[in-house]
PDB file of N, CA and C in Angstrom:
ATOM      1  N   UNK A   1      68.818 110.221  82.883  1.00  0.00           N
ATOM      2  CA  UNK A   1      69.293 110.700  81.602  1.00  0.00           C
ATOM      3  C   UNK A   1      70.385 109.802  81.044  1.00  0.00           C
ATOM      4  N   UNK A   2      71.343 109.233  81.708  1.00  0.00           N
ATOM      5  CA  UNK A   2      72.695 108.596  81.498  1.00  0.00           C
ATOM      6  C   UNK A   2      72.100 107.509  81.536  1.00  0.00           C
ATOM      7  N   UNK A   3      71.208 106.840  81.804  1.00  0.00           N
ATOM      8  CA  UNK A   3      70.688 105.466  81.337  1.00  0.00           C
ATOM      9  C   UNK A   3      71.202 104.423  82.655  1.00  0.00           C
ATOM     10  N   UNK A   4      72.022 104.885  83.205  1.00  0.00           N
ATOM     11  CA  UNK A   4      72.821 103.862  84.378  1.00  0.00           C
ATOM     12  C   UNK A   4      71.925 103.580  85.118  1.00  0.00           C
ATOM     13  N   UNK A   5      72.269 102.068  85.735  1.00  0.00           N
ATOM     14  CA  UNK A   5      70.932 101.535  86.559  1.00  0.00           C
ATOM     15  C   UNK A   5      71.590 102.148  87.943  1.00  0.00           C
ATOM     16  N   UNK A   6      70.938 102.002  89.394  1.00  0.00           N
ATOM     17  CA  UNK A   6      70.737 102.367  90.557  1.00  0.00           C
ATOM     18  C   UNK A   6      72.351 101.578  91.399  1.00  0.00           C
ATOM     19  N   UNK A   7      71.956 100.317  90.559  1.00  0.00           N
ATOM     20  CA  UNK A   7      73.155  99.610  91.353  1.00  0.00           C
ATOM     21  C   UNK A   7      74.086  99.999  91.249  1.00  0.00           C
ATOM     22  N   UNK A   8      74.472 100.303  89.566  1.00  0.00           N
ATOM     23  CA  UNK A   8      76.027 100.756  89.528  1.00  0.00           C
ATOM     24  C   UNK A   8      76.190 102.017  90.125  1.00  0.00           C
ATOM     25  N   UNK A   9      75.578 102.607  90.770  1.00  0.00           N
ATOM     26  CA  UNK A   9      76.078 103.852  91.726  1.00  0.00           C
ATOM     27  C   UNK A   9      75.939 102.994  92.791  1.00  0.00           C
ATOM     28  N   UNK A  10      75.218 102.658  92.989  1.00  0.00           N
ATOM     29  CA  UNK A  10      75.738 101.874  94.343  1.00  0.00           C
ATOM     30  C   UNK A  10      76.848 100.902  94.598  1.00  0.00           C
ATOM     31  N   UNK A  11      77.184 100.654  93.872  1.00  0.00           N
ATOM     32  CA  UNK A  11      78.289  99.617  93.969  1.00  0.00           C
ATOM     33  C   UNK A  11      79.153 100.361  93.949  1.00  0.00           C
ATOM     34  N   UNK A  12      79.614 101.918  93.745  1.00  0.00           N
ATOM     35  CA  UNK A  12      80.670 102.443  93.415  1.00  0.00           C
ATOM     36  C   UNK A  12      80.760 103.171  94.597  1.00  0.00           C
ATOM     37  N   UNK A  13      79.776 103.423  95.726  1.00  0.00           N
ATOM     38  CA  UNK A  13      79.613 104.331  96.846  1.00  0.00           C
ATOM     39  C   UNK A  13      78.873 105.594  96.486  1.00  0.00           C
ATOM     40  N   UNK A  14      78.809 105.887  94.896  1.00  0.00           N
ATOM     41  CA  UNK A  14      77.723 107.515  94.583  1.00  0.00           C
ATOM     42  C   UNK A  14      76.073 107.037  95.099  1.00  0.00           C
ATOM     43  N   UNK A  15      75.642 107.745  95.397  1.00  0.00           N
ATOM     44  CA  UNK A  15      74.000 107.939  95.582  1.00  0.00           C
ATOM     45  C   UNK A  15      73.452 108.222  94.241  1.00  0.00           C
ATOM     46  N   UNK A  16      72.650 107.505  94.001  1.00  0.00           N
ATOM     47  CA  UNK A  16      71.901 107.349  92.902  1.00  0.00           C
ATOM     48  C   UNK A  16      71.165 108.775  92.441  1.00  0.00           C
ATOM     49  N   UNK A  17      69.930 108.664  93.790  1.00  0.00           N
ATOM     50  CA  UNK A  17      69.047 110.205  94.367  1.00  0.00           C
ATOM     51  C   UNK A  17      69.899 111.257  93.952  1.00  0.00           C
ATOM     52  N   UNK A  18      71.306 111.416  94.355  1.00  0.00           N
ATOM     53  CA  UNK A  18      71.860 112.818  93.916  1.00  0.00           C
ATOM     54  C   UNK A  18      72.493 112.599  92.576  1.00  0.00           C
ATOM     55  N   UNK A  19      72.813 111.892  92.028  1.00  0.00           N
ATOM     56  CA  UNK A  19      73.242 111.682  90.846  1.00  0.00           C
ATOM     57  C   UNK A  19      71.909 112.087  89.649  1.00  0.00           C
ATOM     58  N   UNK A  20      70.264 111.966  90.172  1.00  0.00           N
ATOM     59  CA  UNK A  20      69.645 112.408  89.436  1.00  0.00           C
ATOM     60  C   UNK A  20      69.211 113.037  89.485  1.00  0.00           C
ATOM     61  N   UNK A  21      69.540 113.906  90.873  1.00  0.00           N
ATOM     62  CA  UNK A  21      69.323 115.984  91.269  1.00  0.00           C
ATOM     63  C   UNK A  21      69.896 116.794  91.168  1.00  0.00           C
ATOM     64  N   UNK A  22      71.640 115.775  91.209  1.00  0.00           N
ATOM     65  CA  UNK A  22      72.848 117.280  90.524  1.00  0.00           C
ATOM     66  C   UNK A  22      72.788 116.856  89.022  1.00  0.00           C
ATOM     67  N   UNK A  23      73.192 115.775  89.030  1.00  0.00           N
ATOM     68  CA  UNK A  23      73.969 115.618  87.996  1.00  0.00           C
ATOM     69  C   UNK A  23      73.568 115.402  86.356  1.00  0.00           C
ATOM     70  N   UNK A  24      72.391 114.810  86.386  1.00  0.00           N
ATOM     71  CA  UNK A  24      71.466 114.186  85.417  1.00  0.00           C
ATOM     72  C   UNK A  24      70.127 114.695  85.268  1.00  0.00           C
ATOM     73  N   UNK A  25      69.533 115.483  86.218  1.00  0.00           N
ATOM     74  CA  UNK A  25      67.993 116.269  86.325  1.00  0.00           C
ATOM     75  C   UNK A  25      67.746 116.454  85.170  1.00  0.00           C
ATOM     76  N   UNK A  26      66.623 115.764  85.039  1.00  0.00           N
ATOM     77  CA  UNK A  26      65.958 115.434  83.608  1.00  0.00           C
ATOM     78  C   UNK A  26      65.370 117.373  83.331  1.00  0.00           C
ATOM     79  N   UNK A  27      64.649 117.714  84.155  1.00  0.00           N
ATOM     80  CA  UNK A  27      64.032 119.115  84.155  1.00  0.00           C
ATOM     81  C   UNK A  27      65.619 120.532  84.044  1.00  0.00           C
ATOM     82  N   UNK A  28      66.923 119.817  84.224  1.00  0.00           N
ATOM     83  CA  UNK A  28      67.696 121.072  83.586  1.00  0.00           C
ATOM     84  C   UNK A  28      67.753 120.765  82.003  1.00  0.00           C
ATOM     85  N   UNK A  29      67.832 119.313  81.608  1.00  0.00           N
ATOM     86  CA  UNK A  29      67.501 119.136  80.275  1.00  0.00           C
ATOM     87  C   UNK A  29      66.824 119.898  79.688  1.00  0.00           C
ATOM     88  N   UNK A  30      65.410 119.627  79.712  1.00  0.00           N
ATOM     89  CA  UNK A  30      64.303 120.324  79.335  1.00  0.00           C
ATOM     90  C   UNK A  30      64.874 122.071  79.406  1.00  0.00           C
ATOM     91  N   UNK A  31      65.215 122.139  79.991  1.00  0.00           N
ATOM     92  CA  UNK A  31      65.026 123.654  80.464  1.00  0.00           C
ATOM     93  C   UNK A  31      66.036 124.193  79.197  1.00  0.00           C
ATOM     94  N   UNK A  32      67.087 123.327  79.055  1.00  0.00           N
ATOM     95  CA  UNK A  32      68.129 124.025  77.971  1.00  0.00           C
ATOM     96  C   UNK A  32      67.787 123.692  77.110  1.00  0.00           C
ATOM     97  N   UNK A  33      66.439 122.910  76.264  1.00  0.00           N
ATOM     98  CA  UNK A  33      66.229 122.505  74.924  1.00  0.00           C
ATOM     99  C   UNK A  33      65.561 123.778  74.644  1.00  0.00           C
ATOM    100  N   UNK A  34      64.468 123.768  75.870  1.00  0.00           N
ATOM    101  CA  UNK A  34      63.839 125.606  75.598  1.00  0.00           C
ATOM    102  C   UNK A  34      64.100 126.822  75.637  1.00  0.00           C
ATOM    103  N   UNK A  35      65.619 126.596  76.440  1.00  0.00           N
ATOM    104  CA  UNK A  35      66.216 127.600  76.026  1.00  0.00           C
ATOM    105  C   UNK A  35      66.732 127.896  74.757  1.00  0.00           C
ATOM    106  N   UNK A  36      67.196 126.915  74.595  1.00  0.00           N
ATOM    107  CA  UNK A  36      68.025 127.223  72.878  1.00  0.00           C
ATOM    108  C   UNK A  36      66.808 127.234  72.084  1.00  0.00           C
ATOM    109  N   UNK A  37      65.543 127.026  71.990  1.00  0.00           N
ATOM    110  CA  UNK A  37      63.947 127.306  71.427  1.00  0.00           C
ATOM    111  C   UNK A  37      64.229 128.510  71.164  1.00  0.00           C
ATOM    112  N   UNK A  38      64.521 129.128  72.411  1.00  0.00           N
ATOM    113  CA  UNK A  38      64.091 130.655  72.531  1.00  0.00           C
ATOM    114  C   UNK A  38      65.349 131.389  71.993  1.00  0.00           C
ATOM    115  N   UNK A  39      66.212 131.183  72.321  1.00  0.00           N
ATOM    116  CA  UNK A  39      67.536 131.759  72.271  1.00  0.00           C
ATOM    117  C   UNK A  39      68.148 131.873  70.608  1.00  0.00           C
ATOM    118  N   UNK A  40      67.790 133.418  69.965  1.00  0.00           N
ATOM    119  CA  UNK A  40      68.240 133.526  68.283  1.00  0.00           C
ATOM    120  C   UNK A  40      69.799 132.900  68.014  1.00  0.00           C
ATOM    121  N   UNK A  41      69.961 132.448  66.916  1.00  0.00           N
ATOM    122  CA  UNK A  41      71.264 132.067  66.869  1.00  0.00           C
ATOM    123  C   UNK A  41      72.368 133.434  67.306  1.00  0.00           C
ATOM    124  N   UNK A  42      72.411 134.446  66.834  1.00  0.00           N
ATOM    125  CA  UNK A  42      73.530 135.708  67.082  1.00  0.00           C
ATOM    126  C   UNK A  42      73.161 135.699  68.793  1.00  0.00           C
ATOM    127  N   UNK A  43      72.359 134.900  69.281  1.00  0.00           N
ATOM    128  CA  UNK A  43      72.855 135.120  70.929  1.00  0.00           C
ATOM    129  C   UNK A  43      73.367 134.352  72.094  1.00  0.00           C
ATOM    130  N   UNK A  44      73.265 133.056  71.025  1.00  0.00           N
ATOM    131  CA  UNK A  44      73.445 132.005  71.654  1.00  0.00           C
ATOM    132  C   UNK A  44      75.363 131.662  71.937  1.00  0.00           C
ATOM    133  N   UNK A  45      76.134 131.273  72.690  1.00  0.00           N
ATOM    134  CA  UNK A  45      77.698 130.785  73.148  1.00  0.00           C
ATOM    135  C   UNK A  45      77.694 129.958  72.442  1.00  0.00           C
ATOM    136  N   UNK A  46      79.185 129.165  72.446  1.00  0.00           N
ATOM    137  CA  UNK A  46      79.667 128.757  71.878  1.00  0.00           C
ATOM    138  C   UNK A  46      78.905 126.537  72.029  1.00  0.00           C
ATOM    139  N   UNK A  47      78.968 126.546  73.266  1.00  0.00           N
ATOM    140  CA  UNK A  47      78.188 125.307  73.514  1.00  0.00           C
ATOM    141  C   UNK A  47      76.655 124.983  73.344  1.00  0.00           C
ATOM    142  N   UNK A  48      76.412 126.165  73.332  1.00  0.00           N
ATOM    143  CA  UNK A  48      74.995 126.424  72.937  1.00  0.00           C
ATOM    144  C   UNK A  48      74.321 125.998  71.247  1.00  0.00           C
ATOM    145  N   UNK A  49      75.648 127.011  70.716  1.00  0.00           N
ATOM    146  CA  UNK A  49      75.345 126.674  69.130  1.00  0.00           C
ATOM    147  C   UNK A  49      75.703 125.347  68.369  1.00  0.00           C
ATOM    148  N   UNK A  50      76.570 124.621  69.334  1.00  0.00           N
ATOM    149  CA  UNK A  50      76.738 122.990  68.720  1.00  0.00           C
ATOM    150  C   UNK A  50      76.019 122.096  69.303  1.00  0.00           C
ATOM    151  N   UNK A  51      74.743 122.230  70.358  1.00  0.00           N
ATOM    152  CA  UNK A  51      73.916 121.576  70.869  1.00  0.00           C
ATOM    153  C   UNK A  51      72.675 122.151  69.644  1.00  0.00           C
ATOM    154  N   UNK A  52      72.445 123.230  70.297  1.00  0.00           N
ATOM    155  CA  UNK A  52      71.645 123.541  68.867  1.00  0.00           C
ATOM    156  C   UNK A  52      72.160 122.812  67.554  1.00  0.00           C
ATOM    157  N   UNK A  53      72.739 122.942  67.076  1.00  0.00           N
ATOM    158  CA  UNK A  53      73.362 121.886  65.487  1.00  0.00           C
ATOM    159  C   UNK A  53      72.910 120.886  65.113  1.00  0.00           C
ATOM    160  N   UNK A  54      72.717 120.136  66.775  1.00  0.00           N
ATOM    161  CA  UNK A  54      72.428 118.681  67.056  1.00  0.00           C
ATOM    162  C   UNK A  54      71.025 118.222  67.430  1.00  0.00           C
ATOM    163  N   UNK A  55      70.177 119.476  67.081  1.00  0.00           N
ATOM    164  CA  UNK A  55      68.983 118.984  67.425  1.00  0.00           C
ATOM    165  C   UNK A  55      67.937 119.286  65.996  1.00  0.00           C
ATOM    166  N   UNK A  56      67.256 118.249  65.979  1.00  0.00           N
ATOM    167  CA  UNK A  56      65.922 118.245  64.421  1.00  0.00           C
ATOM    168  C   UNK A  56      65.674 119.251  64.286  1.00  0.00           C
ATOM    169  N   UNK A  57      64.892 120.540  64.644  1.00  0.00           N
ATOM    170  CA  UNK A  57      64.809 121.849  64.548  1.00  0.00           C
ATOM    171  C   UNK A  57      65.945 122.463  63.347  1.00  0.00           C
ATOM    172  N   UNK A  58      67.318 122.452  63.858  1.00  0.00           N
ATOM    173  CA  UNK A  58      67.855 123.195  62.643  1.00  0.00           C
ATOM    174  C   UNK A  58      68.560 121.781  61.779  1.00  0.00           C
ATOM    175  N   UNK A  59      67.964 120.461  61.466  1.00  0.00           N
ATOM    176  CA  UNK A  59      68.378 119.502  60.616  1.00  0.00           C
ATOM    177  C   UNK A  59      67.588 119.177  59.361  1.00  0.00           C
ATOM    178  N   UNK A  60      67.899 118.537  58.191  1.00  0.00           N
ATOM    179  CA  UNK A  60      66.980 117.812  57.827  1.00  0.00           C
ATOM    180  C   UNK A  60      66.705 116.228  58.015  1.00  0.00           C
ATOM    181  N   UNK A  61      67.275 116.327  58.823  1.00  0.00           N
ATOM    182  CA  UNK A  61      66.806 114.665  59.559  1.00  0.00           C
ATOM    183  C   UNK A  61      66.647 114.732  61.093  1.00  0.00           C
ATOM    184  N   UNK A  62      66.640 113.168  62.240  1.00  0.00           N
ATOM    185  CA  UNK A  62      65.787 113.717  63.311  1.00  0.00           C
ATOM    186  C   UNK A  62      67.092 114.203  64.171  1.00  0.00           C
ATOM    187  N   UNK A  63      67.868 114.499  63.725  1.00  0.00           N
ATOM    188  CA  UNK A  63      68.882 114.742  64.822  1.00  0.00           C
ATOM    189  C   UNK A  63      70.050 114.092  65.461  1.00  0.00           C
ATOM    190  N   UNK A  64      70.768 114.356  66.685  1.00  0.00           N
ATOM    191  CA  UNK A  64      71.860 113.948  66.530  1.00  0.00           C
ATOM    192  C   UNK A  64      71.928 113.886  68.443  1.00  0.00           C
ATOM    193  N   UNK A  65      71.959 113.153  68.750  1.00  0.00           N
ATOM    194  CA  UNK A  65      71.628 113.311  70.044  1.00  0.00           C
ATOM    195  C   UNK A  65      72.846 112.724  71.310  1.00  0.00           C
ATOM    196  N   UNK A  66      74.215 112.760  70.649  1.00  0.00           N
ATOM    197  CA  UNK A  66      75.192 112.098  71.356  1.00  0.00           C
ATOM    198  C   UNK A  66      75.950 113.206  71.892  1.00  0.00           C
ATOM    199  N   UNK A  67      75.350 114.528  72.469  1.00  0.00           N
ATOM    200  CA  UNK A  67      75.055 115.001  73.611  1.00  0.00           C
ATOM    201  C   UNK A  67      74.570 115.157  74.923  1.00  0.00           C
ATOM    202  N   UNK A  68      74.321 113.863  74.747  1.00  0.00           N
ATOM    203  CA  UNK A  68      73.256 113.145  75.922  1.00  0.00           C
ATOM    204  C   UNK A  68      74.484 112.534  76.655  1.00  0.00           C
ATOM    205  N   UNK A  69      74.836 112.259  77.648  1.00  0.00           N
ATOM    206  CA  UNK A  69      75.223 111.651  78.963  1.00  0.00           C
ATOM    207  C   UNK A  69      74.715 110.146  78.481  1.00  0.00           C
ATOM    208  N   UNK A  70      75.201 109.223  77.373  1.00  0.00           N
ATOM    209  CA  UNK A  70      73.656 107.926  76.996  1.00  0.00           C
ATOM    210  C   UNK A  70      75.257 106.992  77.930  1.00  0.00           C
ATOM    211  N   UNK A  71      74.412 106.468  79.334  1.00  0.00           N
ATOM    212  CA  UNK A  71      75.433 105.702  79.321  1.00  0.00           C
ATOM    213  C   UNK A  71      77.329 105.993  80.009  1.00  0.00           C
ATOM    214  N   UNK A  72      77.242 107.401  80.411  1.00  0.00           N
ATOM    215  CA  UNK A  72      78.137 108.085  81.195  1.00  0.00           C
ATOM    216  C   UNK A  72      77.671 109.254  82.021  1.00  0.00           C
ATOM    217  N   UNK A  73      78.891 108.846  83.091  1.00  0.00           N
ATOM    218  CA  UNK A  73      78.279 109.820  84.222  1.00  0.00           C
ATOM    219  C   UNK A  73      79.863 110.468  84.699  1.00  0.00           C
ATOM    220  N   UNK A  74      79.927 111.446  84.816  1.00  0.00           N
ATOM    221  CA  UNK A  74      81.269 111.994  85.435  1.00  0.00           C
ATOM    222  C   UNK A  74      81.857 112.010  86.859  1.00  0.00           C
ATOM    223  N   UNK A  75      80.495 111.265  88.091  1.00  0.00           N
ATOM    224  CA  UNK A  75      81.144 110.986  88.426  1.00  0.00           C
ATOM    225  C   UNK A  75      82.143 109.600  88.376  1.00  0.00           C
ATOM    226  N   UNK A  76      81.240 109.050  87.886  1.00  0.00           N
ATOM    227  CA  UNK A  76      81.891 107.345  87.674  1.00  0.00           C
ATOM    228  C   UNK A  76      83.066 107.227  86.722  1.00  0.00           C
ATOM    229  N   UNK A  77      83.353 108.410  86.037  1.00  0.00           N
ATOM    230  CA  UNK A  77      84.706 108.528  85.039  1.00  0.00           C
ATOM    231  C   UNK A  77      85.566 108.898  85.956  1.00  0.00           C
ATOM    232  N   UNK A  78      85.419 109.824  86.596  1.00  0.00           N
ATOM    233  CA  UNK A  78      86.423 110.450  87.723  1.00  0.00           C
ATOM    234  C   UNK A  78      86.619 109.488  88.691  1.00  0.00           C
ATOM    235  N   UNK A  79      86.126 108.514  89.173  1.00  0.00           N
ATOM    236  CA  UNK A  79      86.249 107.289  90.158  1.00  0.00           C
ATOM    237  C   UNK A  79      87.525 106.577  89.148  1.00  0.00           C
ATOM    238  N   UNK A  80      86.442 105.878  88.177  1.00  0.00           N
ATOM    239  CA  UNK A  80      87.550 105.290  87.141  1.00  0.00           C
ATOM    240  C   UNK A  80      88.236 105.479  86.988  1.00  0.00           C
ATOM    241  N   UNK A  81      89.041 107.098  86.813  1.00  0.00           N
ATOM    242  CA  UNK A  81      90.593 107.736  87.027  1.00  0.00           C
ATOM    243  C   UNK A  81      90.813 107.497  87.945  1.00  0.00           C
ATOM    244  N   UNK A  82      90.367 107.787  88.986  1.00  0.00           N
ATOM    245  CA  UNK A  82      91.402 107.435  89.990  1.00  0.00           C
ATOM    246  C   UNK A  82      91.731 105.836  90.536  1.00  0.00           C
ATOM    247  N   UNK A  83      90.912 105.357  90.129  1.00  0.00           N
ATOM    248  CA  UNK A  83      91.142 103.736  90.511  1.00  0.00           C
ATOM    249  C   UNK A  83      92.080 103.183  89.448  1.00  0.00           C
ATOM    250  N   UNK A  84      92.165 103.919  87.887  1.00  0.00           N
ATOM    251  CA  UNK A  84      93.604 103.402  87.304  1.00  0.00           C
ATOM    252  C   UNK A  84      94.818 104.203  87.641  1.00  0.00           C
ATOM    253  N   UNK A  85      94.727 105.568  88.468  1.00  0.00           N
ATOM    254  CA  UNK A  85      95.963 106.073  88.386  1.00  0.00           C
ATOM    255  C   UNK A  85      96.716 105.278  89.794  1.00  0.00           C
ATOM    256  N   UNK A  86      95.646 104.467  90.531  1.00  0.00           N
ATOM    257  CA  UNK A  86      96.104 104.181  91.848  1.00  0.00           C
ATOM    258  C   UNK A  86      96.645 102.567  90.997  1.00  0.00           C
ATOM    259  N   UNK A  87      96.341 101.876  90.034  1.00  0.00           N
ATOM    260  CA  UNK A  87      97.097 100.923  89.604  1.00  0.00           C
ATOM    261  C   UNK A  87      98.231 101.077  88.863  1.00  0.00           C
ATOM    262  N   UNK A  88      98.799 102.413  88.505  1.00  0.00           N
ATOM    263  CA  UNK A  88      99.620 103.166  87.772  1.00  0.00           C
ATOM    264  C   UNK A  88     100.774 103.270  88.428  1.00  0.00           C
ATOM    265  N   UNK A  89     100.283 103.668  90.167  1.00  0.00           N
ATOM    266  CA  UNK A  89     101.128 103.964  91.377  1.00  0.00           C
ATOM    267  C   UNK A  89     101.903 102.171  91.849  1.00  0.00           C
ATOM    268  N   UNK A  90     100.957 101.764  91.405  1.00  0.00           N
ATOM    269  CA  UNK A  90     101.467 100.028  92.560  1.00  0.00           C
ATOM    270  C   UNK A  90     102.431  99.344  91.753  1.00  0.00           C
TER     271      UNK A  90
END
């Protein structure tokens, strides 16, 4: 989903494999586009209804899709913190 190749988890010590079973699983995607399909607006939360916003269904154009992970991964942000707060410390 995040577009990141194999290496850069590897180079960082994350596992790739779990990075695309917790973290990125293309099939929880899916699962929340059909949910919000299904899901009337008066029932949908608060994250729900600005993902919904962002998708062609309620647009007149194709959408808005920088809800997507395009290119970030949390764990590799959270590494990144800590590898500048440890240059912060020195």
């Amino acid at each position: 989903m995040c577009g990141l190749e194999r290496s850069t988890f590897d180079r960082h010590g994350h596992s790739f494999t779990e990075h695309t079973r917790r973290d990125h699983h293309v099939w929880d995607y899916l699962a929340l586009l059909v949910h919000l399909r299904k899901t009337p607006n008066t029932e949908r939360n608060g994250w729900e209804s600005f993902v919904a916003t962002k998708l062609p269904e309620g647009r007149n154009d194709s959408g808005d899709i920088s809800f997507f992970p395009m290119n970030r991964a949390i764990a590799l942000r959270q590494l990144g913190e800590a590898e500048q707060e440890e240059k912060e410390q020195q």
